[in-house]
C-alpha atoms as a PDB file:
ATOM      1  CA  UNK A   1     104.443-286.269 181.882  1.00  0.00           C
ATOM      2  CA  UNK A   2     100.933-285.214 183.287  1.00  0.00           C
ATOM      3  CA  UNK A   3     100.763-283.618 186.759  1.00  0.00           C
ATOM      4  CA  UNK A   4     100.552-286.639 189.412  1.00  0.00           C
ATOM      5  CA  UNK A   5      98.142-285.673 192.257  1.00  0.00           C
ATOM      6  CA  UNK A   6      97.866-287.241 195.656  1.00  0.00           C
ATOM      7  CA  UNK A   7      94.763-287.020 197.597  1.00  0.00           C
ATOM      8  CA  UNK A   8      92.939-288.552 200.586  1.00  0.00           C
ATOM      9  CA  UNK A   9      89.687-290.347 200.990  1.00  0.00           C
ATOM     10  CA  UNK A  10      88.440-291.303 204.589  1.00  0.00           C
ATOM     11  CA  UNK A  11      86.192-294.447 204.254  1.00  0.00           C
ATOM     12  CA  UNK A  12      82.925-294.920 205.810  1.00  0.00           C
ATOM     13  CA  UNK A  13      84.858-297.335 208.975  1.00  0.00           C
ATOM     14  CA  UNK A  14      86.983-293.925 209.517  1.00  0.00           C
ATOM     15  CA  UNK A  15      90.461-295.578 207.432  1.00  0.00           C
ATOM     16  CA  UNK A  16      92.210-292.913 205.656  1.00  0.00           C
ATOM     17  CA  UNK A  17      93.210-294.351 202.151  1.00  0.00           C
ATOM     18  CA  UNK A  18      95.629-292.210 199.951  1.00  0.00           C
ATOM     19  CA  UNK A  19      94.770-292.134 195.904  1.00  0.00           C
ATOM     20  CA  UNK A  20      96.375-290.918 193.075  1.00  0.00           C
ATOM     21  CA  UNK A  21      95.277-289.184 190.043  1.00  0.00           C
ATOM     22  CA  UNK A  22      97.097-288.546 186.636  1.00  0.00           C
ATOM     23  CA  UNK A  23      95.308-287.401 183.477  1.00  0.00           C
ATOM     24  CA  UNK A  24      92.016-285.973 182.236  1.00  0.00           C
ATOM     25  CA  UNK A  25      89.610-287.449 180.253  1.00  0.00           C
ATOM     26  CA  UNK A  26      87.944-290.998 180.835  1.00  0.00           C
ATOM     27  CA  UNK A  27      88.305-292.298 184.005  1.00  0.00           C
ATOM     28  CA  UNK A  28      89.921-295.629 184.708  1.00  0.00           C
ATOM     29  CA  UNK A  29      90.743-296.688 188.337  1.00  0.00           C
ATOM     30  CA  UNK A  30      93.611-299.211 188.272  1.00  0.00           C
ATOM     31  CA  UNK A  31      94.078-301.609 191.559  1.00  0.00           C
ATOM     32  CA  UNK A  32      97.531-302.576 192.486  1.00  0.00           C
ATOM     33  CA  UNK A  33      98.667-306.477 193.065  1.00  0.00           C
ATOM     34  CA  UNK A  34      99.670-307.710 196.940  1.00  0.00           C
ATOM     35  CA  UNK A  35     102.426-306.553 198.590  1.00  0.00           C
ATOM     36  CA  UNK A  36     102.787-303.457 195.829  1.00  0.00           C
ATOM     37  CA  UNK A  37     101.413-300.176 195.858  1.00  0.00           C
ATOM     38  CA  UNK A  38     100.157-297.362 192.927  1.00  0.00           C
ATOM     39  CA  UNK A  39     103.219-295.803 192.733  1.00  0.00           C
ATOM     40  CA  UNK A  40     105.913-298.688 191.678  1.00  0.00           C
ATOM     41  CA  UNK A  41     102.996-301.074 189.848  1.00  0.00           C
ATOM     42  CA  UNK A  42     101.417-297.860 187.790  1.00  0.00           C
ATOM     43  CA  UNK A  43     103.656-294.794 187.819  1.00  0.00           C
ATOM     44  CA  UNK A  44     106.880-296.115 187.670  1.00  0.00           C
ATOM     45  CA  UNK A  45     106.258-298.356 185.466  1.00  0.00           C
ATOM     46  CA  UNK A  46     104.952-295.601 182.790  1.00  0.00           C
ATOM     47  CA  UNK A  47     101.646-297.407 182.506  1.00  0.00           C
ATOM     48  CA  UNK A  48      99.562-294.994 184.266  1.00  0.00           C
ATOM     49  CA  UNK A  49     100.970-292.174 181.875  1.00  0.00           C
ATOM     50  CA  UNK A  50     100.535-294.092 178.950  1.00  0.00           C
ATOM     51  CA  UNK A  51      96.864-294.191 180.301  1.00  0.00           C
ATOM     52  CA  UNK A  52      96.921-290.593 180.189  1.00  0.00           C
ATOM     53  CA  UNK A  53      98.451-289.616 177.105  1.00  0.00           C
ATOM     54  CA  UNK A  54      95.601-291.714 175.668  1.00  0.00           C
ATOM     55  CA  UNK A  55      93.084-289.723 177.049  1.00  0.00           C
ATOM     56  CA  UNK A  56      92.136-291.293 180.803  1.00  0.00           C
ATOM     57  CA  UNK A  57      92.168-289.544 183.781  1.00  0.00           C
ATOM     58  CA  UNK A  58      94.120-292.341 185.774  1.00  0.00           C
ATOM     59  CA  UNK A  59      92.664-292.827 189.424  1.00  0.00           C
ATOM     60  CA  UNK A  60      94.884-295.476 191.322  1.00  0.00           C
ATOM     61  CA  UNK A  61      94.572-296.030 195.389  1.00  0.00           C
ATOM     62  CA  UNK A  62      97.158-297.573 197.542  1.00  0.00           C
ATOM     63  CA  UNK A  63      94.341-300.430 198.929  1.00  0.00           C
ATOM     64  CA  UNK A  64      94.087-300.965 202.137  1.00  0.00           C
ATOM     65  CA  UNK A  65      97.061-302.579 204.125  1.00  0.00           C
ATOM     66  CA  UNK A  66      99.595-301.047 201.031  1.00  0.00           C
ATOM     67  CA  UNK A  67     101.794-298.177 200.632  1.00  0.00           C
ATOM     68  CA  UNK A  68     100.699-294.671 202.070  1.00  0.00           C
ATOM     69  CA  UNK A  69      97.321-296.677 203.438  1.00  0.00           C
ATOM     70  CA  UNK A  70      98.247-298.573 205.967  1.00  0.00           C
ATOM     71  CA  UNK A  71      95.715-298.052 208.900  1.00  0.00           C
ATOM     72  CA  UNK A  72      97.327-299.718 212.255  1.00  0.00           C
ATOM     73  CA  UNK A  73      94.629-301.125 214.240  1.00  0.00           C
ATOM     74  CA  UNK A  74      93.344-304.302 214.026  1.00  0.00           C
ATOM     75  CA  UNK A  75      89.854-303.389 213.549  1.00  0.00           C
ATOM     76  CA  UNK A  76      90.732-301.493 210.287  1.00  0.00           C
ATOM     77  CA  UNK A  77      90.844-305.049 208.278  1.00  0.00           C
ATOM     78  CA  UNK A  78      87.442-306.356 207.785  1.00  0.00           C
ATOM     79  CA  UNK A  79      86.278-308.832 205.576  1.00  0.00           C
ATOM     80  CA  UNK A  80      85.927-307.620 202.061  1.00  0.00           C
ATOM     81  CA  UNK A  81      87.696-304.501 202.793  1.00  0.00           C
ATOM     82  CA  UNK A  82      89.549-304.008 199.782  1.00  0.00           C
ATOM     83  CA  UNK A  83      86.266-304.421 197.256  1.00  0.00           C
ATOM     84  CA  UNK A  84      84.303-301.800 199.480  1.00  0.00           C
ATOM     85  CA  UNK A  85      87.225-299.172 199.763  1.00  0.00           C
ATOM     86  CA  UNK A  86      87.297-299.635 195.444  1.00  0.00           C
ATOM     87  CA  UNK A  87      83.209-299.682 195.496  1.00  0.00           C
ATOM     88  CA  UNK A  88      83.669-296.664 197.895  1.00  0.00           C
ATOM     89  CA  UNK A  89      86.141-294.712 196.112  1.00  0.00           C
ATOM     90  CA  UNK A  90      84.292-295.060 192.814  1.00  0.00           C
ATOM     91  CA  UNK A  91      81.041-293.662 194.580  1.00  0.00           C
ATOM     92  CA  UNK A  92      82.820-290.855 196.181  1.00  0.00           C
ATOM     93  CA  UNK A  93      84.389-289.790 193.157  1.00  0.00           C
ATOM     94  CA  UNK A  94      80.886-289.756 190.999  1.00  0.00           C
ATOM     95  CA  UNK A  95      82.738-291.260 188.278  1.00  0.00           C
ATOM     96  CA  UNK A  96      79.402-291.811 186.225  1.00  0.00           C
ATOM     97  CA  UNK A  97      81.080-293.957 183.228  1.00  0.00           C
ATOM     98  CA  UNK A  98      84.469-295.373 184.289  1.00  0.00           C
ATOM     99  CA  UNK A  99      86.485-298.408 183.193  1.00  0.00           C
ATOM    100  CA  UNK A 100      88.347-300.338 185.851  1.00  0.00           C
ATOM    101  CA  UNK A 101      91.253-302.874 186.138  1.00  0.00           C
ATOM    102  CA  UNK A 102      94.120-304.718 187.972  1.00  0.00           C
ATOM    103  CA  UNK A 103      96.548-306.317 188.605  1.00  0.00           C
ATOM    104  CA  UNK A 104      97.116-309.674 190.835  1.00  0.00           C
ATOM    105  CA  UNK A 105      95.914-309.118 193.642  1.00  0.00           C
ATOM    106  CA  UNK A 106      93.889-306.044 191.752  1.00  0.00           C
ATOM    107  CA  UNK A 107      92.268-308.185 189.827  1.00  0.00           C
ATOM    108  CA  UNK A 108      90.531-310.665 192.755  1.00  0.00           C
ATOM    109  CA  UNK A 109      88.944-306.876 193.754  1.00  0.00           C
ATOM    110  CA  UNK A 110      87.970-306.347 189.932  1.00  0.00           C
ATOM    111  CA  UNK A 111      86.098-309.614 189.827  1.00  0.00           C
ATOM    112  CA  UNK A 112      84.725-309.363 193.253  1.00  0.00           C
ATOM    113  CA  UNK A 113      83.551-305.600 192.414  1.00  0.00           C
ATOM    114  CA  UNK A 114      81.643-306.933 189.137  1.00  0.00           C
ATOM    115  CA  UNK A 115      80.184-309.528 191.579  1.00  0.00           C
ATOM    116  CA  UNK A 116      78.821-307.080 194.124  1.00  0.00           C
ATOM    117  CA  UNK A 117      77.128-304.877 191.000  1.00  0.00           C
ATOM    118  CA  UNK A 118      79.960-302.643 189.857  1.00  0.00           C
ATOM    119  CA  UNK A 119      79.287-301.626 186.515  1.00  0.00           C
ATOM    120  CA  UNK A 120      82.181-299.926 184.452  1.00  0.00           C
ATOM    121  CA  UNK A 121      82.220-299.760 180.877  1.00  0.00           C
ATOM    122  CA  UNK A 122      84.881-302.226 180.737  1.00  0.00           C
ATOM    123  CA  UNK A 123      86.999-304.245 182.652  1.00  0.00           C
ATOM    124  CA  UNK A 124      90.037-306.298 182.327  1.00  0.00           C
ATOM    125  CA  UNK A 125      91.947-307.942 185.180  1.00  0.00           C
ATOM    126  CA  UNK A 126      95.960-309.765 184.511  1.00  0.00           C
ATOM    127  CA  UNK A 127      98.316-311.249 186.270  1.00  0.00           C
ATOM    128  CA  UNK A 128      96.975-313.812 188.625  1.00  0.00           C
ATOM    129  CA  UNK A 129      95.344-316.554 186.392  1.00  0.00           C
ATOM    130  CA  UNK A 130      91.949-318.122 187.239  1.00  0.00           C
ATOM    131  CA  UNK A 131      93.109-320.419 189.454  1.00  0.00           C
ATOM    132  CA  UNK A 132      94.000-318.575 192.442  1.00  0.00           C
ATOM    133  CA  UNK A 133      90.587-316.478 191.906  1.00  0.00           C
ATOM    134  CA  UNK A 134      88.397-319.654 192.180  1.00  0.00           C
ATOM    135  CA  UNK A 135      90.592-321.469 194.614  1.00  0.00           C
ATOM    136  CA  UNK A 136      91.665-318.915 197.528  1.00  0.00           C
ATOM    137  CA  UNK A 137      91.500-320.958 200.181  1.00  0.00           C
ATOM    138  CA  UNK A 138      94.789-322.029 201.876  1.00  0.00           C
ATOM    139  CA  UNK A 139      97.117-319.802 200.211  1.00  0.00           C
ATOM    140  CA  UNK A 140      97.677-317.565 202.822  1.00  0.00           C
ATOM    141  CA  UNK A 141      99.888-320.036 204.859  1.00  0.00           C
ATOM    142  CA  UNK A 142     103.104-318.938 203.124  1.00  0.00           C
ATOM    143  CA  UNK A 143     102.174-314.987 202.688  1.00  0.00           C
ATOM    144  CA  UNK A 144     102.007-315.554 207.057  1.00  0.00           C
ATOM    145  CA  UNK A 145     105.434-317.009 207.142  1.00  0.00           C
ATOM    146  CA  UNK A 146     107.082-314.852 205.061  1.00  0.00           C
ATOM    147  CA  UNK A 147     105.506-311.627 206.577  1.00  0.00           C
ATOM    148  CA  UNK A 148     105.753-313.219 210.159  1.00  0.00           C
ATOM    149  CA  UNK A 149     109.711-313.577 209.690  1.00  0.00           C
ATOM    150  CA  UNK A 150     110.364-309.892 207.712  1.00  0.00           C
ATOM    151  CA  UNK A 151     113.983-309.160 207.889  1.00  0.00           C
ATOM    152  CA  UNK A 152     115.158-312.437 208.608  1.00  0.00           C
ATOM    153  CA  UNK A 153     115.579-313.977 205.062  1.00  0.00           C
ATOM    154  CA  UNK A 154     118.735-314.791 203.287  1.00  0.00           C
ATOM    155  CA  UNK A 155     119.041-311.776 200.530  1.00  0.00           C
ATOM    156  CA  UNK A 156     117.983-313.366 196.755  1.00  0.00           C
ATOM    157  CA  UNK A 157     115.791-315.966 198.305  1.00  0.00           C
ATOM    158  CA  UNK A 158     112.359-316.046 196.856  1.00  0.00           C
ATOM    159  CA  UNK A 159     111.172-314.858 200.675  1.00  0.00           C
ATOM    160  CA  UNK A 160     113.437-311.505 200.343  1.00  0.00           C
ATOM    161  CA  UNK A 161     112.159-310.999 197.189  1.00  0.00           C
ATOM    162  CA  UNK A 162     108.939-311.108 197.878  1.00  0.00           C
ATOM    163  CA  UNK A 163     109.692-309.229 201.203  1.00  0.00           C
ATOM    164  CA  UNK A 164     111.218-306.473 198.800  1.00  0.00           C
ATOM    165  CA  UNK A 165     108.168-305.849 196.904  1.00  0.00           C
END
């Protein structure tokens, strides 16, 4: 397996987000789904090495709110965070050609990063369907209840599942 690296990246609103790289070659920044974070969605899973081995040098943040980037105050969640920390971390790295993708929740950033201009040589987004792209609204009722309530739900329901994530 390629050497996994861990670095740091302080955004412009002063939110230290934690990265990791695997690979040489092409880069390709993958984008983790909700509730998930780089290591379990890319590296665990072998993806991000198969990545490698094919020639990419792998570049895959723990977004905002997720695993080892998880600023505390309440200030450090703007609106359209999670697009500008990918726009940011794309500019800081100087990537010149790059593809990008993701995954779920990834993928919402992927399309809202081609919105805003971002212009990789490809890009491919899974796991979500158009649907909850296009219609957002309202579906954050249950994410509150679940996360509102952590610890408190029966183990195997689909709340400590998701909880477990």
């Amino acid at each position: 397996m390629p050497h996994l690296v861990r670095h740091n990246l302080e955004t412009d609103d002063g939110v230290s987000l934690t990265y990791y790289e695997l690979g040489s070659g092409r880069p390709l920044v993958l984008l983790h789904g909700y509730n998930a974070h780089a290591m379990p969605t890319w590296v665990d899973t072998d993806i991000a090495e198969r990545f490698a081995d094919a020639g990419h040098r792998v570049i895959m943040p723990d977004l905002r709110g997720h695993g080892a980037s998880v600023p505390t105050q309440g200030h450090a969640y703007p609106p359209d965070a999670l697009t500008t920390d990918a726009l940011t971390l794309i500019a800081r790295l100087d990537q010149g050609e790059y593809d990008l993708g993701g995954y779920s929740l990834g993928a919402r950033i992927v399309a809202r990063a081609l919105a805003l201009g971002a212009k990789p040589q490809r890009a491919f987004i899974g796991g979500t369907g158009l649907d909850p792209i296009v219609h957002a609204a309202g579906r954050g009722e249950n994410y509150r209840r679940i996360l509102s309530n952590l610890g408190t739900w029966e183990p195997g329901t689909p709340e400590a599942q998701f909880e477990g994530c």
